[in-house]
N, C-alpha and C. Protein backbone atom coordinates (compact mmCIF):
# COMPACT_ATOMS: atom_id res chain seq x y z
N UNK A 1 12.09 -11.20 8.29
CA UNK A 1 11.44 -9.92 8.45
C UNK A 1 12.48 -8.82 8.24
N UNK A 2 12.15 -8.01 7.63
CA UNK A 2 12.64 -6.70 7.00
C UNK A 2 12.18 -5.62 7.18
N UNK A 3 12.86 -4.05 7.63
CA UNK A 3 12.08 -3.22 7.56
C UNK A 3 11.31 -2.78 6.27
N UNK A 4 11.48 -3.52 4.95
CA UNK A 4 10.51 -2.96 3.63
C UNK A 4 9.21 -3.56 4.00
N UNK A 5 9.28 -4.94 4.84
CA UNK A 5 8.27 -6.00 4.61
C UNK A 5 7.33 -5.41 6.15
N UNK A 6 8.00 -4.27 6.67
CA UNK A 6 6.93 -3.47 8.28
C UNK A 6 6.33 -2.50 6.72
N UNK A 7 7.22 -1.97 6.55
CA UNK A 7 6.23 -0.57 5.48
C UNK A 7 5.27 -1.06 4.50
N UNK A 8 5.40 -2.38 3.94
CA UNK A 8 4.28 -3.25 3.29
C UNK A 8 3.20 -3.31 4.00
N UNK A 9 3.25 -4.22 5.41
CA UNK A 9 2.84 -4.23 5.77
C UNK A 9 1.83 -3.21 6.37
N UNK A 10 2.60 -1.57 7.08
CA UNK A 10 1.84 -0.79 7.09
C UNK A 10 1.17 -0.37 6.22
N UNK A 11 1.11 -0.53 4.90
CA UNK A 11 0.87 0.17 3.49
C UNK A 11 -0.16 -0.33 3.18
N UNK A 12 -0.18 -1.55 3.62
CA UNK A 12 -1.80 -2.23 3.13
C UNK A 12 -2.23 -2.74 4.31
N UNK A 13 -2.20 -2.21 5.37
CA UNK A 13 -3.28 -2.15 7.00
C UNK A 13 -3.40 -3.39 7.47
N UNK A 14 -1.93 -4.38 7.40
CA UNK A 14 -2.15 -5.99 7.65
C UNK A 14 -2.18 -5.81 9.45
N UNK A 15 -1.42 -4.60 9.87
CA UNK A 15 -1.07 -4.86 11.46
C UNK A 15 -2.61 -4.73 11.86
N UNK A 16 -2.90 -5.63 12.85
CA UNK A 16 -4.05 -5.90 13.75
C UNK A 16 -3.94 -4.74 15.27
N UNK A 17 -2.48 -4.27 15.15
CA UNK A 17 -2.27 -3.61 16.62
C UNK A 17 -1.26 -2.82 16.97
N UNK A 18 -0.60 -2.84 17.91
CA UNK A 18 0.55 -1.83 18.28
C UNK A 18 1.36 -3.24 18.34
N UNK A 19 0.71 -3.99 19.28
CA UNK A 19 1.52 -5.36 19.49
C UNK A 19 2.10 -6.06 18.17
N UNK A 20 1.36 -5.49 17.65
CA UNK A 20 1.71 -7.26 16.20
C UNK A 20 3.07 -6.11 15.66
N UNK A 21 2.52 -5.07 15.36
CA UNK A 21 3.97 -4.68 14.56
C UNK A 21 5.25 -4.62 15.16
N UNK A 22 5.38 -4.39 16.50
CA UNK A 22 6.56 -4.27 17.63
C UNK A 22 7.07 -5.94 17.83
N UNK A 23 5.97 -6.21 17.37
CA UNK A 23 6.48 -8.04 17.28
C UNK A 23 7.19 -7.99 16.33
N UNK A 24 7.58 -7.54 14.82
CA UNK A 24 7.97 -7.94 13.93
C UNK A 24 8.87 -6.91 14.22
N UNK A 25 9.16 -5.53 14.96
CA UNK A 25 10.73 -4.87 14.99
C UNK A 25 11.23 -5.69 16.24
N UNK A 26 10.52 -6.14 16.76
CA UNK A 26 11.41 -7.41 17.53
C UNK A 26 12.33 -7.94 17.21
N UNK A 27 11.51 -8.63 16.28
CA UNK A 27 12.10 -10.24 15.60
C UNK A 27 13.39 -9.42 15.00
N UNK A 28 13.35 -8.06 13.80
CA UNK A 28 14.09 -7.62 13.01
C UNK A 28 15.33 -7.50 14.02
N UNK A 29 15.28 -7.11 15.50
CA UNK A 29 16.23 -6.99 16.57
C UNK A 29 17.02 -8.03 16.61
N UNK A 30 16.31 -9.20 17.12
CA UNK A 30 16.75 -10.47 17.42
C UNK A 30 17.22 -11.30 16.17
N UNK A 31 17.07 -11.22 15.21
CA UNK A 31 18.18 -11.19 14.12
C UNK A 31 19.26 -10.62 13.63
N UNK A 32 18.94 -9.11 13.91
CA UNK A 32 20.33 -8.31 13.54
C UNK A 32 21.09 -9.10 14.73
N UNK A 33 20.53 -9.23 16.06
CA UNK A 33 21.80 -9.55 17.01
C UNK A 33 22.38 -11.25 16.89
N UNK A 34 21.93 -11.97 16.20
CA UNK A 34 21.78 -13.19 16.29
C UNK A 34 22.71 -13.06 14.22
N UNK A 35 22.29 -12.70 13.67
CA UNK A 35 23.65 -12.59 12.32
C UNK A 35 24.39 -11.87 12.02
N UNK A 36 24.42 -10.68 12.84
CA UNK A 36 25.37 -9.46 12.73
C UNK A 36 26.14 -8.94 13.86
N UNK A 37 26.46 -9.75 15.24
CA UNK A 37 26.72 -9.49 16.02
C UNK A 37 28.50 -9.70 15.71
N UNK A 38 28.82 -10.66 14.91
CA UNK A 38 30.20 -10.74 14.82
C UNK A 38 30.77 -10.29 13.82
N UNK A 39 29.92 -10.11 12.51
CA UNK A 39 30.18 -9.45 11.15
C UNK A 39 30.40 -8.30 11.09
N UNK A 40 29.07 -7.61 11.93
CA UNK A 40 28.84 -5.94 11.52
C UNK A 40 28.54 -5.93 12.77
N UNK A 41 29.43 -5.80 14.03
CA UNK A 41 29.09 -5.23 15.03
C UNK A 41 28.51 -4.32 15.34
N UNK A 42 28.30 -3.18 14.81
CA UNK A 42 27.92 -1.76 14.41
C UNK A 42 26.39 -1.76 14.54
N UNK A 43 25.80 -2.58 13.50
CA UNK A 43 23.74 -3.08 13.67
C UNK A 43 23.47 -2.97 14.62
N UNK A 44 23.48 -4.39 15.92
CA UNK A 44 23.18 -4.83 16.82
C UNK A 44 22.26 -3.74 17.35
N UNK A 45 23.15 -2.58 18.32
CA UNK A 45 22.95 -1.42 18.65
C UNK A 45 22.44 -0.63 18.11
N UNK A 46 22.05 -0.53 16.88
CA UNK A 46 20.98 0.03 15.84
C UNK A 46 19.54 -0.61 15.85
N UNK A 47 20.08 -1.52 15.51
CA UNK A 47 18.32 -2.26 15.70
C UNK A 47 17.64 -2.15 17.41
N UNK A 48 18.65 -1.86 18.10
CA UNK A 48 18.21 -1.68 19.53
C UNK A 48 17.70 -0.22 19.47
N UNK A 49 18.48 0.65 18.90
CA UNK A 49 18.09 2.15 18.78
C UNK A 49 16.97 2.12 18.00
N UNK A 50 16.45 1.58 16.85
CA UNK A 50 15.43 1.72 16.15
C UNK A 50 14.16 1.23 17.15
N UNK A 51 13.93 -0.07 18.24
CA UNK A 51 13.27 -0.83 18.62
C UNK A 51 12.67 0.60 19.98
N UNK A 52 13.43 0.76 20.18
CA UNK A 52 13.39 2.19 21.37
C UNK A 52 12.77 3.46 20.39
N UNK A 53 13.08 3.66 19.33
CA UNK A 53 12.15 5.34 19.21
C UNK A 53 11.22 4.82 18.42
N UNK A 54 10.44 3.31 17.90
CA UNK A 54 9.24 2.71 17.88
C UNK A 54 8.53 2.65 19.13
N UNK A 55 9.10 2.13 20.18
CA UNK A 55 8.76 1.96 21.27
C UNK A 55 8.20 3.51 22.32
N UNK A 56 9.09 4.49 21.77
CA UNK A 56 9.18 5.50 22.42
C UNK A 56 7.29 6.47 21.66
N UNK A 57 7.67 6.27 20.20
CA UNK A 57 7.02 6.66 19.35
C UNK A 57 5.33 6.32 19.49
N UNK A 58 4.95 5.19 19.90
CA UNK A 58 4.09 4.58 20.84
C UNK A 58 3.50 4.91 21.59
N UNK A 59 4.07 5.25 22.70
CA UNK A 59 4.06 5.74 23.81
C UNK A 59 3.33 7.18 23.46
N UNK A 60 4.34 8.05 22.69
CA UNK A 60 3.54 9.59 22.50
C UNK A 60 2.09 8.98 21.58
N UNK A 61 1.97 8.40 20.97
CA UNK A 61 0.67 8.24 20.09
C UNK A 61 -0.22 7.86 21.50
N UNK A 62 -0.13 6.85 22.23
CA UNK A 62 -1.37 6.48 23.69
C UNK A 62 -1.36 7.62 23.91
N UNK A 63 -0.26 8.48 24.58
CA UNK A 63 -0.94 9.71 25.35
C UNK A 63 -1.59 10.78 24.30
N UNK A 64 -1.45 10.50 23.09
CA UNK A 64 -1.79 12.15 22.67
C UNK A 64 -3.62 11.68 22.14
N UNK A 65 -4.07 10.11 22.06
CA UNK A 65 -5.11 9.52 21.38
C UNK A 65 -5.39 8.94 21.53
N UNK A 66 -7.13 8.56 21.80
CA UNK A 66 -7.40 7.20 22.45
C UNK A 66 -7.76 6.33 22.09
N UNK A 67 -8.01 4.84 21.80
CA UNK A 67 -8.05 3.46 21.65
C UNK A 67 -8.53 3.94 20.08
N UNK A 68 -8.43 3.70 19.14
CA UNK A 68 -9.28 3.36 17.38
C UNK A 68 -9.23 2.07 17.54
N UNK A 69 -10.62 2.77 16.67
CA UNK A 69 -10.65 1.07 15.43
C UNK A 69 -9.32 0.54 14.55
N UNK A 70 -9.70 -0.34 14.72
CA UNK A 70 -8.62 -0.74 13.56
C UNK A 70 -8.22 -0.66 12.13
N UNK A 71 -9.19 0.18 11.23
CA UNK A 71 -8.56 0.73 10.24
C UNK A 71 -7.97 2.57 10.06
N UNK A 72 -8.54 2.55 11.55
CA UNK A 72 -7.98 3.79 11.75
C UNK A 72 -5.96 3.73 12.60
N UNK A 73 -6.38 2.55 13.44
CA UNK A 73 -5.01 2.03 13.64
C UNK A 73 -3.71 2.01 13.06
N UNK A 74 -4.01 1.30 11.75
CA UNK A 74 -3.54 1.43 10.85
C UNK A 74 -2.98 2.72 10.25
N UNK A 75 -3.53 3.34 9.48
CA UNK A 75 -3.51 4.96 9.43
C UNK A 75 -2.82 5.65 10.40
N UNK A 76 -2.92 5.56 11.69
CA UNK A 76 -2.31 6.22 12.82
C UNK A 76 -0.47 5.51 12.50
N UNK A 77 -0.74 4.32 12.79
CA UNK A 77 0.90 3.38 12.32
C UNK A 77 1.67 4.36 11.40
N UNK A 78 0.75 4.26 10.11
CA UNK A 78 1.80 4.76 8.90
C UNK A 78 1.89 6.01 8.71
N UNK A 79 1.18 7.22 9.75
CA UNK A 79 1.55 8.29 9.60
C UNK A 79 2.65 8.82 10.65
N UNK A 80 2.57 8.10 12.12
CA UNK A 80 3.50 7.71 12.65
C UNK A 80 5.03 7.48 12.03
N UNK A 81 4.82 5.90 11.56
CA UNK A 81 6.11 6.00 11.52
C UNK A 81 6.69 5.77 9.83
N UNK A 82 5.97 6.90 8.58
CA UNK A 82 6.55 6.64 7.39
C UNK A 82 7.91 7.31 7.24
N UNK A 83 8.02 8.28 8.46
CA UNK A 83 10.23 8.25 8.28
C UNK A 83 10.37 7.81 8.80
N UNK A 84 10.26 6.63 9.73
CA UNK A 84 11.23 5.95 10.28
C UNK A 84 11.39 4.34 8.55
N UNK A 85 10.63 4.09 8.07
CA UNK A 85 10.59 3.72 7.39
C UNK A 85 10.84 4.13 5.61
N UNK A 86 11.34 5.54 5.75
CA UNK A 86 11.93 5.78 4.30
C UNK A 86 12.90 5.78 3.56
């Protein structure tokens, strides 16, 4: 998992949720820290910073809007977060 392969993903409305995509900047976490922890020390703490203003980013979308459908979900995702992804 890659951040090109979250913006794919947002791009053609595969996420089912808030959950499924925070699953996959997870995983992107738990890899940077798991192959780059001794190489490029520097990541680690990046992918932690990225996982937090997704996480954070979230958070303001619940409070400002309430529950959608899911192709509106979608839509909400990628207008959200297309700079964190450019």
């Amino acid at each position: 998992m890659d951040l090109a392969a979250i913006k794919e993903k947002i791009r053609t409305f595969q996420y089912l949720s808030r959950q499924d995509m925070m699953a996959d900047m997870k995983l992107i976490q738990t890899n940077c820290w798991e192959y780059n922890r001794l190489r490029n020390p520097h990541l680690p703490p990046m992918a932690d910073l990225l996982v937090t203003i997704c996480e954070d980013a979230f958070k303001e979308v619940l409070i400002h809007n309430p529950p959608l459908p899911l192709p509106w979900l979608n839509k909400l995702i990628w207008f959200n977060f297309r700079w964190i992804l450019s």
